[in-house]
Protein backbone atom coordinates (compact mmCIF):
# COMPACT_ATOMS: atom_id res chain seq x y z
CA UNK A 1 96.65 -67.83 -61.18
CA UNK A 2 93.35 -66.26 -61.16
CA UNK A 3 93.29 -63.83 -58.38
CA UNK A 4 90.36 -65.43 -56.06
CA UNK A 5 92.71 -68.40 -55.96
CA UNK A 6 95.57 -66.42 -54.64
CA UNK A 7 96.52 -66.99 -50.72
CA UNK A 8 99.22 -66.21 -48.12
CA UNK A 9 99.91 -68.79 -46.26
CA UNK A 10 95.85 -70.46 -45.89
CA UNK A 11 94.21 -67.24 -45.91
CA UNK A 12 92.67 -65.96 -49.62
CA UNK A 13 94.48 -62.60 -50.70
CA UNK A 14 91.39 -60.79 -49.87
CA UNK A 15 91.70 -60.53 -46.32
CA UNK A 16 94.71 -60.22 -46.35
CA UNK A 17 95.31 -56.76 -48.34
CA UNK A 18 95.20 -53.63 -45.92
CA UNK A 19 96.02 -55.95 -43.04
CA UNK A 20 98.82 -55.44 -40.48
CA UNK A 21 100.21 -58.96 -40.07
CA UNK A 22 101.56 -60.06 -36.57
CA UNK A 23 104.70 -61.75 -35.27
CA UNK A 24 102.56 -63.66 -32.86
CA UNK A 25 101.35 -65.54 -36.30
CA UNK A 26 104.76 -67.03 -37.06
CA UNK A 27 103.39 -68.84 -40.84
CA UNK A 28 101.65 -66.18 -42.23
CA UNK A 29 103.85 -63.64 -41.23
CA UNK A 30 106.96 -65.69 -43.03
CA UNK A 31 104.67 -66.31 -45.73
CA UNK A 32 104.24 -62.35 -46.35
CA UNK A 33 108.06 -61.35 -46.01
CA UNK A 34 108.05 -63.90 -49.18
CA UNK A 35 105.38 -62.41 -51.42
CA UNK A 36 105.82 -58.88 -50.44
CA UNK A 37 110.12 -58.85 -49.47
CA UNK A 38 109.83 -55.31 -49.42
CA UNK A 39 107.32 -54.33 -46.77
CA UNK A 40 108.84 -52.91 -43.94
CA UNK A 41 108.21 -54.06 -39.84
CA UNK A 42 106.59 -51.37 -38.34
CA UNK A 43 106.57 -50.95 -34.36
CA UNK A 44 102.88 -52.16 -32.38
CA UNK A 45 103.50 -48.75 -30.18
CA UNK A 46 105.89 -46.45 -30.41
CA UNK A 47 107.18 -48.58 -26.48
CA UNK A 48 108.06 -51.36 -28.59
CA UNK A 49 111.67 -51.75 -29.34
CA UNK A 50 111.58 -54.65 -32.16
CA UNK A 51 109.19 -53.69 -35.00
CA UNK A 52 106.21 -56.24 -35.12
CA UNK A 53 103.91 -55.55 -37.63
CA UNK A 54 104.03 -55.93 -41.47
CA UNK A 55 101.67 -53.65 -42.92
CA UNK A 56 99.96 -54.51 -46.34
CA UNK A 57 98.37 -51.51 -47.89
CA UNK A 58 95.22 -51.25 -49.83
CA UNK A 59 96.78 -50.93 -53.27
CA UNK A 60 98.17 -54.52 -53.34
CA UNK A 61 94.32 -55.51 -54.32
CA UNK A 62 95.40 -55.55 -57.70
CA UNK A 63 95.31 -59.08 -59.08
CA UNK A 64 97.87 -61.63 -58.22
CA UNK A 65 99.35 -61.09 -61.75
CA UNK A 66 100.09 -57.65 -61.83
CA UNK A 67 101.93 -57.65 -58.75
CA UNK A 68 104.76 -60.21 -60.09
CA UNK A 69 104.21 -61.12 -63.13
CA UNK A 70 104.19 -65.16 -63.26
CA UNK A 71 104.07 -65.27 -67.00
CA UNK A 72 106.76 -66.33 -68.96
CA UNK A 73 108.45 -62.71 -69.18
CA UNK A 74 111.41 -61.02 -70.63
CA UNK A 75 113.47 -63.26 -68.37
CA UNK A 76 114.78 -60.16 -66.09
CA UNK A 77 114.41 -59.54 -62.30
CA UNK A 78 113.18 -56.01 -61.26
CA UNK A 79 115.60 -54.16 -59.69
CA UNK A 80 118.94 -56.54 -59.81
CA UNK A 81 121.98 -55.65 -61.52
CA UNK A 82 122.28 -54.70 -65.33
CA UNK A 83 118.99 -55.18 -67.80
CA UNK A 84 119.39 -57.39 -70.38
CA UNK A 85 119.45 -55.75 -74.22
CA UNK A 86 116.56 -57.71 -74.65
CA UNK A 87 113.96 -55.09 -72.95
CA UNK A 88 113.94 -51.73 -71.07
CA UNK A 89 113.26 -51.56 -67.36
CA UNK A 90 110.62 -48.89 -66.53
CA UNK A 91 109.70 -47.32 -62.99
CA UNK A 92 106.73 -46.04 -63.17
CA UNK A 93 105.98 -43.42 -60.39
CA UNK A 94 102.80 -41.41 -59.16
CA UNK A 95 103.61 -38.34 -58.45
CA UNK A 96 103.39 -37.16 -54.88
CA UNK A 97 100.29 -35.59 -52.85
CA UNK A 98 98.71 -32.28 -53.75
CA UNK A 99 96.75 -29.62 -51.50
CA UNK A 100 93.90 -31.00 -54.00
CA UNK A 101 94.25 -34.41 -53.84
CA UNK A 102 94.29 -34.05 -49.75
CA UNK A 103 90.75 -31.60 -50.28
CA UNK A 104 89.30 -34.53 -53.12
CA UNK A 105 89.77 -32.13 -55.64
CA UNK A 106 89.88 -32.76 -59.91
CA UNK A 107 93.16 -31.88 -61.05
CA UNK A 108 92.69 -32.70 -64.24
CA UNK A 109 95.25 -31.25 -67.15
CA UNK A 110 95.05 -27.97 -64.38
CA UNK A 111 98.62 -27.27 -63.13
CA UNK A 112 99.01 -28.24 -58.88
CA UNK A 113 102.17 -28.05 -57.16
CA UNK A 114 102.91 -30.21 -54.56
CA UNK A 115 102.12 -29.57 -50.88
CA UNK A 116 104.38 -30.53 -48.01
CA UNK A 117 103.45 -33.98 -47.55
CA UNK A 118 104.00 -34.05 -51.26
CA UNK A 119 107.20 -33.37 -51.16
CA UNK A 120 108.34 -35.83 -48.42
CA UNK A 121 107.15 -38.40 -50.07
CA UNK A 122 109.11 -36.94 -53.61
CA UNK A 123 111.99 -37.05 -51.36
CA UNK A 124 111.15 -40.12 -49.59
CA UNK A 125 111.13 -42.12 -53.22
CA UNK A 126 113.91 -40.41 -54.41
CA UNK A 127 115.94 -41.67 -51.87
CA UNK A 128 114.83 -45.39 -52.42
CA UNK A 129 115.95 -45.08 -55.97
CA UNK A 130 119.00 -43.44 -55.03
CA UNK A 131 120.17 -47.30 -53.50
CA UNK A 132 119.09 -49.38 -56.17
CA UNK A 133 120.79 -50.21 -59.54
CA UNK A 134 121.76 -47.19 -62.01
CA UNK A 135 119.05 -45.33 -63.55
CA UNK A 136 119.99 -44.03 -67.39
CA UNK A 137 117.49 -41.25 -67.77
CA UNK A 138 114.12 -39.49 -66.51
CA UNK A 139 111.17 -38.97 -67.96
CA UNK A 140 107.80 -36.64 -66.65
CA UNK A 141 104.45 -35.33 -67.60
CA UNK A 142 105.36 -31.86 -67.61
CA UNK A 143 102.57 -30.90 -65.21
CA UNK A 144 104.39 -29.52 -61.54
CA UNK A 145 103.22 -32.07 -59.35
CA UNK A 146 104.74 -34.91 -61.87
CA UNK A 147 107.90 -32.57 -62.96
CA UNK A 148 108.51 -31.40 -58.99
CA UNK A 149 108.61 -35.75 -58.23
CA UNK A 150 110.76 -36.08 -61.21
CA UNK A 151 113.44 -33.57 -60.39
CA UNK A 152 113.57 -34.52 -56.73
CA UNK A 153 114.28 -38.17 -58.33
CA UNK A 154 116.82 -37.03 -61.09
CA UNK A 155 118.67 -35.32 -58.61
CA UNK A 156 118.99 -38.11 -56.12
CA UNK A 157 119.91 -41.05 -58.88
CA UNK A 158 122.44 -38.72 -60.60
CA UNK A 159 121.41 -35.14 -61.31
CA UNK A 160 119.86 -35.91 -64.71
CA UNK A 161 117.53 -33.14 -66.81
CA UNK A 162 114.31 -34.16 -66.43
CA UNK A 163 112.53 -34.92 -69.34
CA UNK A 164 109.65 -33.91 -70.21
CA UNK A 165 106.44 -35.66 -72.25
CA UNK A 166 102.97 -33.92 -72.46
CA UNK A 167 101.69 -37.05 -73.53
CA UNK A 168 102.35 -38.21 -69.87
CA UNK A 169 99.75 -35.69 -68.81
CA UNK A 170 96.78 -36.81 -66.53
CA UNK A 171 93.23 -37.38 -68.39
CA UNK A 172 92.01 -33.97 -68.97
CA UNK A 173 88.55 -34.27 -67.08
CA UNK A 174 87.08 -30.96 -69.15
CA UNK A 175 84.56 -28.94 -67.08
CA UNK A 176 84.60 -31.48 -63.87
CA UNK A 177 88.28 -29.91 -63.59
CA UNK A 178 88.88 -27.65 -60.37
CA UNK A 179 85.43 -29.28 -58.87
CA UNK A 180 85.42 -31.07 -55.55
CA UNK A 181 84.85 -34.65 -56.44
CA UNK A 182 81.58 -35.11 -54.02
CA UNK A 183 79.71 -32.26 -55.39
CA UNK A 184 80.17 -33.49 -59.58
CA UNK A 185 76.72 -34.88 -59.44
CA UNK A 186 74.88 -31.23 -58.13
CA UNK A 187 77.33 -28.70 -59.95
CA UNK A 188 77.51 -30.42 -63.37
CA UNK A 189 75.31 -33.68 -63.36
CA UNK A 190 75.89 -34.33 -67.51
CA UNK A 191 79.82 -33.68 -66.97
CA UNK A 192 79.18 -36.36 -64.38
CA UNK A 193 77.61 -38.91 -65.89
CA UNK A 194 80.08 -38.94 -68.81
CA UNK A 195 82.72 -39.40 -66.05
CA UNK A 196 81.23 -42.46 -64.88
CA UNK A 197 80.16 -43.88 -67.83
CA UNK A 198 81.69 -47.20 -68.65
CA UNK A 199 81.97 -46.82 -72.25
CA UNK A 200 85.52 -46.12 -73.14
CA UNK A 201 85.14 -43.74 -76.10
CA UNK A 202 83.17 -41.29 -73.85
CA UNK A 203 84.31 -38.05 -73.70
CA UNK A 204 84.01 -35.64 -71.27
CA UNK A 205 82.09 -32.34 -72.08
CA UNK A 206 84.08 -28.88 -72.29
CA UNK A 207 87.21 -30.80 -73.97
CA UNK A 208 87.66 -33.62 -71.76
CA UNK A 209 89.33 -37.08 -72.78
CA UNK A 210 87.89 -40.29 -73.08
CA UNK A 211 89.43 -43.10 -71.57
CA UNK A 212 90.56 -44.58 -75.27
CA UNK A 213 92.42 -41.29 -76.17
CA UNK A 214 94.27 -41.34 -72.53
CA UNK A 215 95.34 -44.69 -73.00
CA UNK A 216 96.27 -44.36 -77.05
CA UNK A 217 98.60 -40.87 -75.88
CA UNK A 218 100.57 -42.65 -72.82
CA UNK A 219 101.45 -46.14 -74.23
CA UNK A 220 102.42 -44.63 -77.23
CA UNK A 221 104.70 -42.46 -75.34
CA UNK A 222 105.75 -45.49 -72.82
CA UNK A 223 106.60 -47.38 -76.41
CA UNK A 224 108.49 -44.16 -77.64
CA UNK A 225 110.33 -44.25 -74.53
CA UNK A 226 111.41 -47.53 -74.44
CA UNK A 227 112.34 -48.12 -78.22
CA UNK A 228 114.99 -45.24 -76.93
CA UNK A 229 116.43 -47.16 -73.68
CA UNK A 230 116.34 -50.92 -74.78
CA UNK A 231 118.91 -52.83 -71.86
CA UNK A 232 118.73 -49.62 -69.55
CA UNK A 233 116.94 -48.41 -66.97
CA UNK A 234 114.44 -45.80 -66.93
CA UNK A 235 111.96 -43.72 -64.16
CA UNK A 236 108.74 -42.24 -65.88
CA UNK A 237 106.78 -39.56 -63.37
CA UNK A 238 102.99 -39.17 -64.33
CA UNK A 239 99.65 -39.42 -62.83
CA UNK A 240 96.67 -42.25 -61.54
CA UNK A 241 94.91 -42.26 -64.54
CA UNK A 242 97.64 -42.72 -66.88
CA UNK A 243 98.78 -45.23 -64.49
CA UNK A 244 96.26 -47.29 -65.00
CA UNK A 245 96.02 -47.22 -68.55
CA UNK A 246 99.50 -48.93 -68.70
CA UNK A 247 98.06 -51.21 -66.32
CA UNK A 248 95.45 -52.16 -68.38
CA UNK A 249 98.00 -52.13 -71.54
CA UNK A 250 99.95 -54.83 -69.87
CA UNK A 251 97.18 -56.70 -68.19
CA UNK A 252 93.65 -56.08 -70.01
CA UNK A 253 92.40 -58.46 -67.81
CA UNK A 254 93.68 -57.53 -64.31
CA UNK A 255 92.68 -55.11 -61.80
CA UNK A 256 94.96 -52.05 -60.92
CA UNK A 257 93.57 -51.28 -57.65
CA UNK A 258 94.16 -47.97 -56.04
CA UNK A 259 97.40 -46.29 -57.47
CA UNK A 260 99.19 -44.80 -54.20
CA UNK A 261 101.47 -41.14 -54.40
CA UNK A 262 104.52 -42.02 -55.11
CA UNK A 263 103.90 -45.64 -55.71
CA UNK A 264 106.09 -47.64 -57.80
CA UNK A 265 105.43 -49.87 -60.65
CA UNK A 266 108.04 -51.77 -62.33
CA UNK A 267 107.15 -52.08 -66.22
CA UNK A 268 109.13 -54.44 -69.09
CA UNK A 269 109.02 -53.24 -72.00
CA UNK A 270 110.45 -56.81 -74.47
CA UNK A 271 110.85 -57.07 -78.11
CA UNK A 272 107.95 -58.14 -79.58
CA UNK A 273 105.72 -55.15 -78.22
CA UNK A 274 105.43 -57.52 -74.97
CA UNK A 275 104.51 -55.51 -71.73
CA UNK A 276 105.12 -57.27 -68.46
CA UNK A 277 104.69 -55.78 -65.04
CA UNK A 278 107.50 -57.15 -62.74
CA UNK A 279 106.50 -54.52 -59.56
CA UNK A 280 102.45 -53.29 -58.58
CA UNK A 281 102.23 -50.26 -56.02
CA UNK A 282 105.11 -50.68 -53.34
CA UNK A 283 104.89 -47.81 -51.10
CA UNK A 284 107.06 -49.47 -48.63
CA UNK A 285 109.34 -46.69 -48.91
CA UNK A 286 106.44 -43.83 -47.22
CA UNK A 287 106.47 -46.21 -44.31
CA UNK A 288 107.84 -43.17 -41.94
CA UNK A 289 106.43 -40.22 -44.23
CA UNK A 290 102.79 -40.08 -42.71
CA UNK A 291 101.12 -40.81 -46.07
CA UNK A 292 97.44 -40.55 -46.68
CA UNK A 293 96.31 -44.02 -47.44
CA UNK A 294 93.30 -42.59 -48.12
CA UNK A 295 93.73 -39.68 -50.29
CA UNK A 296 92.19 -38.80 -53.29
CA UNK A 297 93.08 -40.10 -56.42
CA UNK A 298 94.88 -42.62 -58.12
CA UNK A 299 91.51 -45.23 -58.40
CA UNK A 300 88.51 -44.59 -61.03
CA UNK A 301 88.36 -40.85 -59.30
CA UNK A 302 91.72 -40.67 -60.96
CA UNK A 303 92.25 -36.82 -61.83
């Protein structure tokens, strides 16, 4: 289903993402508990005792098919009971907010720790993994804002050792690293340009990555790590831009949208090198966490 076809209810997907959707609108509102069962009510007012809202965020603008994958697939639901030998079940998490992501900041390969909000929303997705089905092993780009996610999540979902994969590493964005995003274009104009350049192989100057190098490094490692957990479970930690080079790995043709901190995104992994994404960007679980919505990051600012 092409993704201007796609509708809740009569109205086109379009309107409806980053819409709070009403009781008082008794189809549409069933209609989104179905395509989006884990969206949370939220209250009108904090007066109101039964929640009455559903809100959708931003991020579900990614295309119809990356949010459930309505392919044939590898056969598996996301999230229910045991994984079948056939494939490997990955969660794919953002990692949560940084002081620099909150100023618009380029991270970059340069090492941020989380700040406060950060780390309620580490804990906050932590906990939601905690509930769901076993979890055989986690892996991290070993940059602190990824690792510090990870560990809150190993240690919720069974106190594994964090492992960690430099290849999970966000893009490294050269000299545009450490700069505030809005001032690129006056403090290093060519750096800039290279950034937005649309040609994949373009690198950015003082060592920077082009987009094809980010995306050969973190499938490859995504592949490595699932030829190692075939019928389990696993939770992979990393960053936007590496987030949406798996996207784009398992749906050339679909949009990503803006990848949330924190957000999680359900990857199969199948024999036959088959990638299908069974989950796109549910931060339902941030719901009481305060989250940015529009923090830096995570779209083609990624870094």
């Amino acid at each position: 289903m092409l993704r201007g076809e796609y509708r809740i209810g009569t109205i086109p997907f379009d309107q409806v993402a980053g819409r709070s959707i009403s009781r008082k609108n008794p189809p549409l509102f069933a209609a989104t508990l179905k395509h989006f069962p884990n969206l949370r009510l939220q209250r009108r007012t904090q007066l109101q005792r039964r929640p009455h809202l559903l809100r959708i965020p931003e991020s579900f603008m990614a295309d119809s098919g990356s949010r459930a994958s309505s392919e044939s697939d590898c056969n598996g639901d996301p999230q229910l009971g045991p994984v079948d030998p056939g494939y490997v079940e990955i969660i794919v998490v953002r990692h949560g907010e940084t002081a620099w992501n909150a100023d618009g900041r380029i991270q970059g390969h340069l090492d941020v720790e989380l700040n406060e909000a950060g780390r309620q929303q580490a804990a906050a997705v932590a906990d939601r993994l905690s509930k769901g089905p076993r979890i055989s092993a986690v892996y991290s780009s070993d940059l602190k804002r990824a690792f510090e996610t990870a560990q809150a999540i190993a240690t919720s979902c069974g106190r594994f050792e964090v492992i960690k994969d430099p290849d999970l590493r966000e893009r490294n964005l050269g000299d545009l690293q450490g700069l505030v995003y809005q001032e690129l274009a006056k403090i290093n104009p060519e750096a800039h340009k290279a950034f937005l350049s649309h040609r994949t192989d373009q690198e950015i100057p003082g060592g920077g990555e082009s987009r094809d190098q980010v995306y050969q490094r973190c499938t490859l490692s995504l592949k490595r790590i699932g030829s190692k957990h075939k019928g389990e479970r696993v939770v992979v930690v990393t960053h936007g831009g590496v987030i949406r080079a798996l996207h784009k790995r398992a749906s050339p043709n679909g949009r990503a949208g803006k990848i949330m901190n924190t957000s999680v995104n359900i990857f199969h992994l199948c024999d036959g090198d088959k990638w299908v994404i069974k989950a796109w960007g549910d931060i339902s679980h941030l719901d009481e966490t305060k989250f940015l919505e529009s923090g830096f990051g995570g779209d083609r600012t990624s870094g």
